[in-house]
PDB file of N, CA and C in Angstrom:
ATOM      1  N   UNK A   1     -31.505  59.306  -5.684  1.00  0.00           N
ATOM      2  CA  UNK A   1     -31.767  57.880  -5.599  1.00  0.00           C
ATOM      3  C   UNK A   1     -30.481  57.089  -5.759  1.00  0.00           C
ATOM      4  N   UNK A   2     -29.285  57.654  -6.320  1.00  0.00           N
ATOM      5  CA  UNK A   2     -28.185  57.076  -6.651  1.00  0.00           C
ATOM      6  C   UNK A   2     -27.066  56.923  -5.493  1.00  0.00           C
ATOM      7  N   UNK A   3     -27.519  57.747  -4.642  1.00  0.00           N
ATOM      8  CA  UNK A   3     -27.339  57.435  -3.028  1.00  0.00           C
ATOM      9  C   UNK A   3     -27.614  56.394  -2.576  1.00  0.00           C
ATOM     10  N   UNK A   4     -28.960  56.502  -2.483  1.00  0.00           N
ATOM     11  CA  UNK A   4     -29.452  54.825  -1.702  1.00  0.00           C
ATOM     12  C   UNK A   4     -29.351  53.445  -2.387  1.00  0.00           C
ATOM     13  N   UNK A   5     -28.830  53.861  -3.652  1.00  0.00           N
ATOM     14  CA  UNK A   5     -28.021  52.784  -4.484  1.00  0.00           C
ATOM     15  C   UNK A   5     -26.608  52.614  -4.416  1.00  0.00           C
ATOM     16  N   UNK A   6     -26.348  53.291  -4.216  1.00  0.00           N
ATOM     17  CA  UNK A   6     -24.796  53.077  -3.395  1.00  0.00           C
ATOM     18  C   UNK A   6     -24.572  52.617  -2.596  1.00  0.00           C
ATOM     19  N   UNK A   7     -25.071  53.396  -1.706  1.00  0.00           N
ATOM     20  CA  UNK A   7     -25.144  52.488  -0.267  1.00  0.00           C
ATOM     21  C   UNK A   7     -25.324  51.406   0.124  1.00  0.00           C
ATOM     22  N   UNK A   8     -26.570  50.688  -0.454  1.00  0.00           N
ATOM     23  CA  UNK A   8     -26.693  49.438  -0.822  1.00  0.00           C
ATOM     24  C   UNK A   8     -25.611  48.820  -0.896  1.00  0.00           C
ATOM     25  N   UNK A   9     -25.285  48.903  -2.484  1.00  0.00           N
ATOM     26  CA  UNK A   9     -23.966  48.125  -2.976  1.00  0.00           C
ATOM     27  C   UNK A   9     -22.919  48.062  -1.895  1.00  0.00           C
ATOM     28  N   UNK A  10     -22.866  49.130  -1.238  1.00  0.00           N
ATOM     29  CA  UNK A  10     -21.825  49.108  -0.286  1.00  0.00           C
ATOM     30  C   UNK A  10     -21.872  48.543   0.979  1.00  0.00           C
ATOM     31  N   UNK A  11     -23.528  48.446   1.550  1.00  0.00           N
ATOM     32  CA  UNK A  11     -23.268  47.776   2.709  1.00  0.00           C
ATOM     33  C   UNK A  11     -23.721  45.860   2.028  1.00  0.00           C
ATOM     34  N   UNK A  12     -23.772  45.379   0.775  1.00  0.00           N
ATOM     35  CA  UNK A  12     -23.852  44.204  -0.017  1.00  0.00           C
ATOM     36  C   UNK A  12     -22.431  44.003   0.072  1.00  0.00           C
ATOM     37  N   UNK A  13     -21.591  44.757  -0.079  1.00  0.00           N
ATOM     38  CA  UNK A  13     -20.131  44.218  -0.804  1.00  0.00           C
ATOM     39  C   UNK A  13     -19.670  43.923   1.044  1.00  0.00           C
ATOM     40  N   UNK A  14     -19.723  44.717   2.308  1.00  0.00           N
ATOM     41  CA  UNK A  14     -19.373  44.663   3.303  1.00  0.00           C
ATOM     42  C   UNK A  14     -19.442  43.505   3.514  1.00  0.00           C
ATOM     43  N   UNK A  15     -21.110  42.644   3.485  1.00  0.00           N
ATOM     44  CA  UNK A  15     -21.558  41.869   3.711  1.00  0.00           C
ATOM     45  C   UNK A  15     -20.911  40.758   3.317  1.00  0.00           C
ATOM     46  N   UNK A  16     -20.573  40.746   1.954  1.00  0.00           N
ATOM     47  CA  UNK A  16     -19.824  39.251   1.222  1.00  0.00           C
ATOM     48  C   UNK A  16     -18.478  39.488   1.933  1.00  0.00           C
ATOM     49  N   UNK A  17     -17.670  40.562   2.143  1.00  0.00           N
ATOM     50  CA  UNK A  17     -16.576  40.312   2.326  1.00  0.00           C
ATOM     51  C   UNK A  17     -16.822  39.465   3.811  1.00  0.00           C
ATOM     52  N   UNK A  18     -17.324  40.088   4.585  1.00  0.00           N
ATOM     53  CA  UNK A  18     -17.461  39.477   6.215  1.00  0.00           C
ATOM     54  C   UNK A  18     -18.158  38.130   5.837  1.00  0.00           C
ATOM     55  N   UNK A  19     -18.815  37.730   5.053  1.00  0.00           N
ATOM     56  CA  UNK A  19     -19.080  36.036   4.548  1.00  0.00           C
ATOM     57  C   UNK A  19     -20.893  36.196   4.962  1.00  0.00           C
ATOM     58  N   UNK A  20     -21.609  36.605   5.188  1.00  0.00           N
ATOM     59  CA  UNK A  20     -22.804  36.885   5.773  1.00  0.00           C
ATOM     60  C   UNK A  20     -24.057  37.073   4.285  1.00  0.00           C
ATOM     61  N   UNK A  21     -25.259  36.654   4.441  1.00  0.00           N
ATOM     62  CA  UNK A  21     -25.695  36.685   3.490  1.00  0.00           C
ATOM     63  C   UNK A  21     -26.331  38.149   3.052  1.00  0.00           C
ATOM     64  N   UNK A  22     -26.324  38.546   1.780  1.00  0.00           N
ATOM     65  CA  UNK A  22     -26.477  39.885   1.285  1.00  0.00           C
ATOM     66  C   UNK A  22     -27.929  40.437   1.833  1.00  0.00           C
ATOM     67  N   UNK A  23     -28.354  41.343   1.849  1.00  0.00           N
ATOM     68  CA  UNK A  23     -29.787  42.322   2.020  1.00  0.00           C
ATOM     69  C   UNK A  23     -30.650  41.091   1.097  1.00  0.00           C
ATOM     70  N   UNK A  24     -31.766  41.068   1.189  1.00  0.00           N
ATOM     71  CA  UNK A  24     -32.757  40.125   0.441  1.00  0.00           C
ATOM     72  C   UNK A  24     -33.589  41.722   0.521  1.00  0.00           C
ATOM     73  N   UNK A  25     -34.446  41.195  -0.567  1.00  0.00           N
ATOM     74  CA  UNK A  25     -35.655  42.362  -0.832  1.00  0.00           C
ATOM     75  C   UNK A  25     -36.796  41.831  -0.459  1.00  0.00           C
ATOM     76  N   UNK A  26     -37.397  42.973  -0.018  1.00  0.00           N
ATOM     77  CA  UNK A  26     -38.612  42.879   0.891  1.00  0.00           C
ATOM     78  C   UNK A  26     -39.704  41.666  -0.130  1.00  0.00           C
ATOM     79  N   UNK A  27     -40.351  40.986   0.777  1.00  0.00           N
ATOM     80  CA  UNK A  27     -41.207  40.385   0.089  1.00  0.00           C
ATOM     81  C   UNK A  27     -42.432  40.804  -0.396  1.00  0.00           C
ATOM     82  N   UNK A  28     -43.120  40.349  -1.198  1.00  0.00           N
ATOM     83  CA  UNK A  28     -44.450  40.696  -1.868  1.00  0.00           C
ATOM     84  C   UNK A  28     -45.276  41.089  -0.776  1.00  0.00           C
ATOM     85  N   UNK A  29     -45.792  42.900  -1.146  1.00  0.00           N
ATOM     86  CA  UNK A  29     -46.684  43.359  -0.317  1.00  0.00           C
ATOM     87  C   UNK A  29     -47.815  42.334   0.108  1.00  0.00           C
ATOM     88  N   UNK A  30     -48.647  40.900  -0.831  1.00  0.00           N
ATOM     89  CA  UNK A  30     -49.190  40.568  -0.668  1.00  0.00           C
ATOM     90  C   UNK A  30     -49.639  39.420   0.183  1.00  0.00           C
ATOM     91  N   UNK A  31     -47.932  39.330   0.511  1.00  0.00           N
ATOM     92  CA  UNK A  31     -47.556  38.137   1.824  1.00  0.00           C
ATOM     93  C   UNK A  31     -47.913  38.477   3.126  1.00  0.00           C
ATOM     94  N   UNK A  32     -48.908  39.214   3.368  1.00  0.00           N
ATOM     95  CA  UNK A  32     -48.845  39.579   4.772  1.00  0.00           C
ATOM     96  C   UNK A  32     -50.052  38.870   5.190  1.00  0.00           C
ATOM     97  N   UNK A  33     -49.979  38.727   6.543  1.00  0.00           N
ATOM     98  CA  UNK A  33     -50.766  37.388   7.072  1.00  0.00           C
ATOM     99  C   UNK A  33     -51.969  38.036   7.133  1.00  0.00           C
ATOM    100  N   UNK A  34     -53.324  37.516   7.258  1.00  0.00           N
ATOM    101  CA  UNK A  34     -54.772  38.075   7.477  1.00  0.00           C
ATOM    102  C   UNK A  34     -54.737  39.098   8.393  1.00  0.00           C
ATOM    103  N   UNK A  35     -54.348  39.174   9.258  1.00  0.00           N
ATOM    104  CA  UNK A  35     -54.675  39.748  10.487  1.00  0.00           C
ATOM    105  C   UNK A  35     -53.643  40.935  10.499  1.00  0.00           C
ATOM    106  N   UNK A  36     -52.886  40.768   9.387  1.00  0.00           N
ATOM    107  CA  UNK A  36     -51.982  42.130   8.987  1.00  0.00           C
ATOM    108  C   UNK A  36     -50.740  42.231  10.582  1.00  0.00           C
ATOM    109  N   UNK A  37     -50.078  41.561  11.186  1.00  0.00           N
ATOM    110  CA  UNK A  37     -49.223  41.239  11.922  1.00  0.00           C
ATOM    111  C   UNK A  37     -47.967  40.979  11.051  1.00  0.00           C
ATOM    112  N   UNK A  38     -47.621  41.018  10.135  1.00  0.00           N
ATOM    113  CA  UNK A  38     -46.382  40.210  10.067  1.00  0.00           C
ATOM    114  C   UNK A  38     -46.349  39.571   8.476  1.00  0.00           C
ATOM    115  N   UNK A  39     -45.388  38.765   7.879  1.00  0.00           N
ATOM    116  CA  UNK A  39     -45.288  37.795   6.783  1.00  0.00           C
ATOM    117  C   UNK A  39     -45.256  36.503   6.806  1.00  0.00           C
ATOM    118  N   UNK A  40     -46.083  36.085   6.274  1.00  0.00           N
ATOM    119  CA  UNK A  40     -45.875  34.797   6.086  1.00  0.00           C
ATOM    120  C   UNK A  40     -45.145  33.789   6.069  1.00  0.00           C
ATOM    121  N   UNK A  41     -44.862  33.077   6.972  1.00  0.00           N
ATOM    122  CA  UNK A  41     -43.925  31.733   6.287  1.00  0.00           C
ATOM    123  C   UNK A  41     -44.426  30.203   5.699  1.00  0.00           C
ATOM    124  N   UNK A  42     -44.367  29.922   4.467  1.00  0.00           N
ATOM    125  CA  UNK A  42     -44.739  28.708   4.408  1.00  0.00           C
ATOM    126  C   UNK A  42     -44.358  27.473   5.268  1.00  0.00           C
ATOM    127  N   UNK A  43     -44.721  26.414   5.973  1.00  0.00           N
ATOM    128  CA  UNK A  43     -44.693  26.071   6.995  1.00  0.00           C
ATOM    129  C   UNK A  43     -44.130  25.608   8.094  1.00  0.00           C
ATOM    130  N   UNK A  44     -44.256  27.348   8.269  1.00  0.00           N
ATOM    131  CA  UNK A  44     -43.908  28.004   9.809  1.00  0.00           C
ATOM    132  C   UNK A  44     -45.452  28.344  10.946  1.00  0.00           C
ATOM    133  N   UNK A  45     -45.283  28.039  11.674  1.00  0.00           N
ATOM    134  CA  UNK A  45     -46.528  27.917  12.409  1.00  0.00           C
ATOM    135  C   UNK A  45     -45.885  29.065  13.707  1.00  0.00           C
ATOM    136  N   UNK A  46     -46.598  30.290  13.957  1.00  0.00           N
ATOM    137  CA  UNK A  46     -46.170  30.894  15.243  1.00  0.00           C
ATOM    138  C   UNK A  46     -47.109  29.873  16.499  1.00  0.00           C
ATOM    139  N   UNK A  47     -46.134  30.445  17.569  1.00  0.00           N
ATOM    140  CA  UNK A  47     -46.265  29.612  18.575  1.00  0.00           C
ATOM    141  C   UNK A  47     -48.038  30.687  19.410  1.00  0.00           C
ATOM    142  N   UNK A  48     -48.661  30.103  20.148  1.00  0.00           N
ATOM    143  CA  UNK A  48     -50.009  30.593  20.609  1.00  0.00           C
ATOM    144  C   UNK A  48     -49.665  31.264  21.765  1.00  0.00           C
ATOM    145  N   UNK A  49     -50.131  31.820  22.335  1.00  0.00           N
ATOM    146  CA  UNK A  49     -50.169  32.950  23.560  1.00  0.00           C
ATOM    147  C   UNK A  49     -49.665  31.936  24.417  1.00  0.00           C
ATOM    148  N   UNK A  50     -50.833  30.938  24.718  1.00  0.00           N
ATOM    149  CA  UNK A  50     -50.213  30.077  25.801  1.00  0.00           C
ATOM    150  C   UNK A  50     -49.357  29.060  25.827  1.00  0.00           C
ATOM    151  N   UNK A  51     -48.720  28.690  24.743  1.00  0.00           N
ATOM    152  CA  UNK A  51     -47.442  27.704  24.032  1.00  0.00           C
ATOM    153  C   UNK A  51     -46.379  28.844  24.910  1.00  0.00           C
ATOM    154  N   UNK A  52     -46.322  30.229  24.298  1.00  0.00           N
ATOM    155  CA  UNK A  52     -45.743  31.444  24.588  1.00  0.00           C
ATOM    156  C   UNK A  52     -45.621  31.680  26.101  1.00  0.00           C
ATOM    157  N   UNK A  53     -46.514  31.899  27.141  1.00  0.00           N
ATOM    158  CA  UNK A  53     -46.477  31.595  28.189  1.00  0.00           C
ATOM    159  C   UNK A  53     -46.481  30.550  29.175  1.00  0.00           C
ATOM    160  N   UNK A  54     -46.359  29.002  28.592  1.00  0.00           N
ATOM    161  CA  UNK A  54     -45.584  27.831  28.874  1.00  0.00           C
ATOM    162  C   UNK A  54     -44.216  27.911  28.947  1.00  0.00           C
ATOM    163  N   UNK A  55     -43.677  28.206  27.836  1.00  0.00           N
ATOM    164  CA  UNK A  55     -42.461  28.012  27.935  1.00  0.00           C
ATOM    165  C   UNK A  55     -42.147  29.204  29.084  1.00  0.00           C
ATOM    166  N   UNK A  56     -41.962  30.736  28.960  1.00  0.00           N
ATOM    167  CA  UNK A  56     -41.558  31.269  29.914  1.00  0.00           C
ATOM    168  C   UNK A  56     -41.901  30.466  31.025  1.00  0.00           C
ATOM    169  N   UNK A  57     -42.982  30.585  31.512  1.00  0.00           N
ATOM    170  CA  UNK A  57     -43.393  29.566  32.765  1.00  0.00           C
ATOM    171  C   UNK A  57     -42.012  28.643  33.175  1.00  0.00           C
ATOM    172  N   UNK A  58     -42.133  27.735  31.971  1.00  0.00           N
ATOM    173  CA  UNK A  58     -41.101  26.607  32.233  1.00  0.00           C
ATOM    174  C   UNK A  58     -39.400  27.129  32.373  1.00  0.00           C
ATOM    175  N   UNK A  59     -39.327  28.568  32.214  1.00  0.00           N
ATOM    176  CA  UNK A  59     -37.695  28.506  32.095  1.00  0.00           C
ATOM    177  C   UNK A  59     -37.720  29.301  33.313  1.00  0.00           C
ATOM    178  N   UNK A  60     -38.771  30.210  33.871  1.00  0.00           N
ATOM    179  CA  UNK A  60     -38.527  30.601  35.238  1.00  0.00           C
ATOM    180  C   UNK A  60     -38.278  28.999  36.327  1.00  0.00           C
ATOM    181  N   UNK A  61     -39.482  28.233  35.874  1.00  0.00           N
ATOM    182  CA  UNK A  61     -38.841  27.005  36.659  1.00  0.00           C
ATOM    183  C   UNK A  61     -38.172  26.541  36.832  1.00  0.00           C
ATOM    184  N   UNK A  62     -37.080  26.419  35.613  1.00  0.00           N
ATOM    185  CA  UNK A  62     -35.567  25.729  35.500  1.00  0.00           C
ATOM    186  C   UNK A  62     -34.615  26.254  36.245  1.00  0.00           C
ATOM    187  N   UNK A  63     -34.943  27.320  36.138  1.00  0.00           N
ATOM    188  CA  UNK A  63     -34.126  28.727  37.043  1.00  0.00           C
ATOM    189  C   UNK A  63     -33.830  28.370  38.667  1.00  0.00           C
ATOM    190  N   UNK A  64     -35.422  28.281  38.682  1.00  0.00           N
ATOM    191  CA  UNK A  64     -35.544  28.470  40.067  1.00  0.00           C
ATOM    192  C   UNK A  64     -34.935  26.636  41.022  1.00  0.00           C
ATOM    193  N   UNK A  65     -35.563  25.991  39.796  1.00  0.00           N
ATOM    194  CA  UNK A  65     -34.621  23.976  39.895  1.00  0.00           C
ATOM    195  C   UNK A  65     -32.639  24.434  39.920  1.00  0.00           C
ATOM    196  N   UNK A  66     -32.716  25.528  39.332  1.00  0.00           N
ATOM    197  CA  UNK A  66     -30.852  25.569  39.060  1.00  0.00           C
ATOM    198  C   UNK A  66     -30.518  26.031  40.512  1.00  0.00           C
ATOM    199  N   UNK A  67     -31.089  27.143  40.490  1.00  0.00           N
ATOM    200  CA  UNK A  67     -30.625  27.691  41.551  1.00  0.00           C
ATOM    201  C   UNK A  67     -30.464  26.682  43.391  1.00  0.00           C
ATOM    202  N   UNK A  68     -31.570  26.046  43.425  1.00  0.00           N
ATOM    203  CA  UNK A  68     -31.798  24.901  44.159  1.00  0.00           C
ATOM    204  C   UNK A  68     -30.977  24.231  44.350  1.00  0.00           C
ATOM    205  N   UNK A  69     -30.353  23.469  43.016  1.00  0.00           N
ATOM    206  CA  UNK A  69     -29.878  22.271  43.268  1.00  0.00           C
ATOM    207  C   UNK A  69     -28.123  23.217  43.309  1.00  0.00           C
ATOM    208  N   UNK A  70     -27.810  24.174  42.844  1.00  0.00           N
ATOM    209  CA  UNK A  70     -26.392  24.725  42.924  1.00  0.00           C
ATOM    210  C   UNK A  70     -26.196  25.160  44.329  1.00  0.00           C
ATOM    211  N   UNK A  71     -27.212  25.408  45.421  1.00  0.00           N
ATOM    212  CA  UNK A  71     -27.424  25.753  46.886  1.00  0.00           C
ATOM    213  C   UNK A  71     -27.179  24.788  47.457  1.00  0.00           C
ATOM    214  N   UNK A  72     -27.835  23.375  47.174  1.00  0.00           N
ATOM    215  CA  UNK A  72     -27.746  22.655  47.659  1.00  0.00           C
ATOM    216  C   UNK A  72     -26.154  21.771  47.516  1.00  0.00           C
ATOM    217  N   UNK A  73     -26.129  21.652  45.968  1.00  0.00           N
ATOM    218  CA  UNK A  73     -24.545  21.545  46.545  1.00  0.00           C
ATOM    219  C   UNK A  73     -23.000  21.972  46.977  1.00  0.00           C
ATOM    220  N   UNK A  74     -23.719  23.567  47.215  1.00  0.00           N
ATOM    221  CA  UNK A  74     -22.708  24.409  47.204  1.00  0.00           C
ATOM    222  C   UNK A  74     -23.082  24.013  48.749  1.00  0.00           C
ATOM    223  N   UNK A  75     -23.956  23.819  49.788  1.00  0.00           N
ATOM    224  CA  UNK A  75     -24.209  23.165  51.037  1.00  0.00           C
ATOM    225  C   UNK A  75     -23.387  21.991  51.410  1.00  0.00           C
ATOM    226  N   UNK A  76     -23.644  21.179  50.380  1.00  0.00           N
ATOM    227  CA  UNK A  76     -23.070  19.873  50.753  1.00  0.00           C
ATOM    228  C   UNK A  76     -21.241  19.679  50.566  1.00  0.00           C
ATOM    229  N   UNK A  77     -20.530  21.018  49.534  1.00  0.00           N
ATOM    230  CA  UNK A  77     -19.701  20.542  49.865  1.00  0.00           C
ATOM    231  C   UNK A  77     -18.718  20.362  48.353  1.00  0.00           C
ATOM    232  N   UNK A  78     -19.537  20.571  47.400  1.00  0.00           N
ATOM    233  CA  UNK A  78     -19.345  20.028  45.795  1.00  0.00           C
ATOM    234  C   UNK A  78     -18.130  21.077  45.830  1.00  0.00           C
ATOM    235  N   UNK A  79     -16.594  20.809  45.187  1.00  0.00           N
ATOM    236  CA  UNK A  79     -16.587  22.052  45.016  1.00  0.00           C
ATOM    237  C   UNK A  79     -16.540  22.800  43.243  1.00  0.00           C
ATOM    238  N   UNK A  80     -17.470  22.051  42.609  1.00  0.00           N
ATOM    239  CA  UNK A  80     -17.848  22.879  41.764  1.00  0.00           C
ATOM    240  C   UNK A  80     -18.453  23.671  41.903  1.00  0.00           C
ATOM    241  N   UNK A  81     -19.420  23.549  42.652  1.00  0.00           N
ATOM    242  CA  UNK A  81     -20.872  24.682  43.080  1.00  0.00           C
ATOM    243  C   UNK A  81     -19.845  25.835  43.925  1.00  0.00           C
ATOM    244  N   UNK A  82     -19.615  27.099  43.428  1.00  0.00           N
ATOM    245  CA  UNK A  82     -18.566  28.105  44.051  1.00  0.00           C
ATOM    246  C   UNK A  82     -19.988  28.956  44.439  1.00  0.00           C
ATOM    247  N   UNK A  83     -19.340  29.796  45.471  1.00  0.00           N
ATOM    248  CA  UNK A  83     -20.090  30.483  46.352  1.00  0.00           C
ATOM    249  C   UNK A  83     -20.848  31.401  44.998  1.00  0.00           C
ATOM    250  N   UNK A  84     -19.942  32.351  44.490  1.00  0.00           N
ATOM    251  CA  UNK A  84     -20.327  33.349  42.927  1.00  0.00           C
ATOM    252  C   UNK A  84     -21.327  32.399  41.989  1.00  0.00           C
ATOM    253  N   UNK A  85     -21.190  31.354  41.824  1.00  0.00           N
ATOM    254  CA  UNK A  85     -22.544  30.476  41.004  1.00  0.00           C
ATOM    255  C   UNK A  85     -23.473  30.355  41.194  1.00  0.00           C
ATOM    256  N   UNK A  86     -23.494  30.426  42.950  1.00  0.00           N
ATOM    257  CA  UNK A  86     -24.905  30.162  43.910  1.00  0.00           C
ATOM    258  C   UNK A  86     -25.381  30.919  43.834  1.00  0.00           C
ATOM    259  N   UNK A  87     -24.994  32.541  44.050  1.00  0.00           N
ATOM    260  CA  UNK A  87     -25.243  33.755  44.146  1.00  0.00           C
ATOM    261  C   UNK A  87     -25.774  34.312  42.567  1.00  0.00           C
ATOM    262  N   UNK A  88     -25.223  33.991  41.735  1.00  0.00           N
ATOM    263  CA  UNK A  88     -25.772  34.575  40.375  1.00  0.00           C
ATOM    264  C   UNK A  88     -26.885  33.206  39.907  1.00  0.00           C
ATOM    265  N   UNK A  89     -27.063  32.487  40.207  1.00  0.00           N
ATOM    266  CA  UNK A  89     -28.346  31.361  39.468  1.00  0.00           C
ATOM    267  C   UNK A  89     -29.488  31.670  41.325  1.00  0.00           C
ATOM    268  N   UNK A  90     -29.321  32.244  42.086  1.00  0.00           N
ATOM    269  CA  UNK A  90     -30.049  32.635  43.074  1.00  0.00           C
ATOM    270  C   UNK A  90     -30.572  34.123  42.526  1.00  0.00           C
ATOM    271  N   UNK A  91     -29.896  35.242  42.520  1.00  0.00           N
ATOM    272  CA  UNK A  91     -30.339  36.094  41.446  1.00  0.00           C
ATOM    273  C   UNK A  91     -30.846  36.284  40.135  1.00  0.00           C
ATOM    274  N   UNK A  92     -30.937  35.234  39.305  1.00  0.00           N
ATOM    275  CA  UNK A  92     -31.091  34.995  37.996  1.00  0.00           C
ATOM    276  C   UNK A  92     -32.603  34.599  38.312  1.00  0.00           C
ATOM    277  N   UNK A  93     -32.738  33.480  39.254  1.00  0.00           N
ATOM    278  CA  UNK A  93     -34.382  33.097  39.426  1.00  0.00           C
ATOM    279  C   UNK A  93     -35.103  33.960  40.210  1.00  0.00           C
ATOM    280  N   UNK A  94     -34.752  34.651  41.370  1.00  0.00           N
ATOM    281  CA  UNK A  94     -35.234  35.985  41.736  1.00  0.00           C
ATOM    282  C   UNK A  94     -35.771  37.136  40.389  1.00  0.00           C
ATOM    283  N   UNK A  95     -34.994  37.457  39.941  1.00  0.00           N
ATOM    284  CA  UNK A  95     -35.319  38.625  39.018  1.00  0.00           C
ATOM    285  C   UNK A  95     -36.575  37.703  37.791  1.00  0.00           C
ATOM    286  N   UNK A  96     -36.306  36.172  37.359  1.00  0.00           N
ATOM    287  CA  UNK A  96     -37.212  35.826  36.851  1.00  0.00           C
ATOM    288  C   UNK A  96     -38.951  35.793  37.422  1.00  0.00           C
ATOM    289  N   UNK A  97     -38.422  35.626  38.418  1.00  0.00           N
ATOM    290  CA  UNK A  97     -39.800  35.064  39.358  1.00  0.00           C
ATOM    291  C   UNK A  97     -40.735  36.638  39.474  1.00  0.00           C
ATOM    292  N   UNK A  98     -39.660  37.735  39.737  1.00  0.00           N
ATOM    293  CA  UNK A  98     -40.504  38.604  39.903  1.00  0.00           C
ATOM    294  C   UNK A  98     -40.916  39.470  38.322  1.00  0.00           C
ATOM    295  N   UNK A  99     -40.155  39.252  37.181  1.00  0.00           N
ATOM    296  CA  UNK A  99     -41.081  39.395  36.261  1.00  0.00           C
ATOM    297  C   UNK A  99     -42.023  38.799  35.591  1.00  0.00           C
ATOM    298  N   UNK A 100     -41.719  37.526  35.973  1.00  0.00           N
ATOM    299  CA  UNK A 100     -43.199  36.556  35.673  1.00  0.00           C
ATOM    300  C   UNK A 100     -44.585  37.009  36.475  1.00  0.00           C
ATOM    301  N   UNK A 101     -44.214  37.901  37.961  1.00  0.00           N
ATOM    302  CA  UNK A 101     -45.021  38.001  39.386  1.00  0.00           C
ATOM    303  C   UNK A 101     -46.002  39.463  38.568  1.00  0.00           C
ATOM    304  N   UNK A 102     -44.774  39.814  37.670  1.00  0.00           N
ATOM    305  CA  UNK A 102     -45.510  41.477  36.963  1.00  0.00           C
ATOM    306  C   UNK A 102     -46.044  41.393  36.018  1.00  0.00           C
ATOM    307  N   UNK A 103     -45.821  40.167  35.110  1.00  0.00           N
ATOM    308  CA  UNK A 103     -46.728  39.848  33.881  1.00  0.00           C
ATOM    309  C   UNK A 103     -47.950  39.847  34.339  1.00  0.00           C
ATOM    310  N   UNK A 104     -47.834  38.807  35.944  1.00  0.00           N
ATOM    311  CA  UNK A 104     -49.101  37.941  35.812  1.00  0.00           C
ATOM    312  C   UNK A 104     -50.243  39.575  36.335  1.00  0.00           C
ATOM    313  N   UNK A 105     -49.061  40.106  37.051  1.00  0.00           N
ATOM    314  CA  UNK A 105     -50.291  41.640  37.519  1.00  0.00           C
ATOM    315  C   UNK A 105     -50.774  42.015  36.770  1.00  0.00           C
ATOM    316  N   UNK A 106     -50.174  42.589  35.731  1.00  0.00           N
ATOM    317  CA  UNK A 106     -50.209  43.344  34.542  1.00  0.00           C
ATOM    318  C   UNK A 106     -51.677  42.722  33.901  1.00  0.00           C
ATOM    319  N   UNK A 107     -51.607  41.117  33.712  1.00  0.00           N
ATOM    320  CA  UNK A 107     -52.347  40.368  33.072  1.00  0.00           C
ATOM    321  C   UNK A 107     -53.604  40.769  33.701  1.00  0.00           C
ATOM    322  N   UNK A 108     -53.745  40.437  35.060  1.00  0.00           N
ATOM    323  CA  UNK A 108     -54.644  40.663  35.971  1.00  0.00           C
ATOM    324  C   UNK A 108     -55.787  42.074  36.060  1.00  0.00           C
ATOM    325  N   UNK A 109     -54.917  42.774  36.054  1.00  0.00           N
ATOM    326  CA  UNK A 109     -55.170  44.724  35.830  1.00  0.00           C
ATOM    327  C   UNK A 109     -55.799  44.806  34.465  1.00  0.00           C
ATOM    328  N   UNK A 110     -54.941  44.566  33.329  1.00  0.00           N
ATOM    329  CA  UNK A 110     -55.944  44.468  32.001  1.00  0.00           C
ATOM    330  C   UNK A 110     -57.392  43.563  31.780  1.00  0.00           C
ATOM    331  N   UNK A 111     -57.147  42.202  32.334  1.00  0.00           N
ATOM    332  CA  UNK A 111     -58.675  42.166  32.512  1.00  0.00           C
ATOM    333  C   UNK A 111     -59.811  42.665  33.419  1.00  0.00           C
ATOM    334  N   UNK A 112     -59.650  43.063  34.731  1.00  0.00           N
ATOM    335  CA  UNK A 112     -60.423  44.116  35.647  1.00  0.00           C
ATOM    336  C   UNK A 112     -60.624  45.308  34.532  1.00  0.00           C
ATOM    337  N   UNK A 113     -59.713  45.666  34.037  1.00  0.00           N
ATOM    338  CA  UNK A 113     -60.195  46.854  33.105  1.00  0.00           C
ATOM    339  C   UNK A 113     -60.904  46.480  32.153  1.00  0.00           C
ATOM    340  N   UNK A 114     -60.745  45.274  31.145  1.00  0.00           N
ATOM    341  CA  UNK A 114     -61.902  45.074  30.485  1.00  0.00           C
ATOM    342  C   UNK A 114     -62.985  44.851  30.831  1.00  0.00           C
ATOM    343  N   UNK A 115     -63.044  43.986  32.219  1.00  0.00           N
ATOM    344  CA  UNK A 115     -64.165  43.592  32.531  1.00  0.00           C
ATOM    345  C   UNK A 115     -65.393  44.763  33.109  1.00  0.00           C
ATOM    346  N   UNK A 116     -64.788  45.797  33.282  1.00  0.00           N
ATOM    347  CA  UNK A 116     -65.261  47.065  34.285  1.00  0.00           C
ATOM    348  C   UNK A 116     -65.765  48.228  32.674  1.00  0.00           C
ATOM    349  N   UNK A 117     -64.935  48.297  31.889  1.00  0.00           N
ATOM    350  CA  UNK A 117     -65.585  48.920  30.821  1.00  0.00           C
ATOM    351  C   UNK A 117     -67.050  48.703  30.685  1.00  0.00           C
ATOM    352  N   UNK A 118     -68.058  49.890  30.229  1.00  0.00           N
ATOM    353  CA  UNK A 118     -69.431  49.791  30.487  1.00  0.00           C
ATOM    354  C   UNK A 118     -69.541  49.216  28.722  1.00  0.00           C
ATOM    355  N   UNK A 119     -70.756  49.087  29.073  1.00  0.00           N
ATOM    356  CA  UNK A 119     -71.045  48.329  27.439  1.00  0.00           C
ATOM    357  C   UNK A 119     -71.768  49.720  26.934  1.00  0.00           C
TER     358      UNK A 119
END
């Protein structure tokens, strides 16, 4: 046990020297939320499935608004908008779009399967 007390101390002392705050100890077994997910925070509110899938929603959109408007003025002429910017915020909303396209399958497939389970 005088091992894992060492160690401790040692990755504690690492810690202060690099300025970072020390190991905290686990909180009271009895903090764990009803539904046994996780610990508690006093008021901290987790965000809801669909708060959760809003926002993604909304940042594939931004993506796909970036990519747009960096096309468009990499079209017109801007020369901030460089060819390599267009090309990586054009790829960036591509790869978003199509994992949002696999959630939503995914989503889709799990309920057909619930719904098809016999009672």
């Amino acid at each position: 046990m005088s091992d894992v007390t060492s160690i401790l101390s040692q990755i504690r002392s690492y810690q202060h020297q690099l300025g970072t705050r020390a190991l905290e100890p686990m909180p009271n077994p009895g903090a764990f939320t009803p539904n046994g997910v996780g610990f508690e925070q006093p008021g901290v509110k987790a965000p809801s499935f669909g708060e959760t899938l809003q926002n993604a929603l909304e940042g594939v959109n931004g993506a796909q608004k970036n990519a747009g408007a960096l096309a468009q003025a990499f079209e017109l002429g801007d020369p901030r908008a460089d060819l390599a910017r267009v090309m990586v915020a054009a790829q960036q909303s591509q790869v978003a779009f199509r994992a949002t396209v696999e959630v939503r399958n995914r989503l889709v497939q799990a309920y057909q399967d619930v719904m098809n389970m016999p009672l």
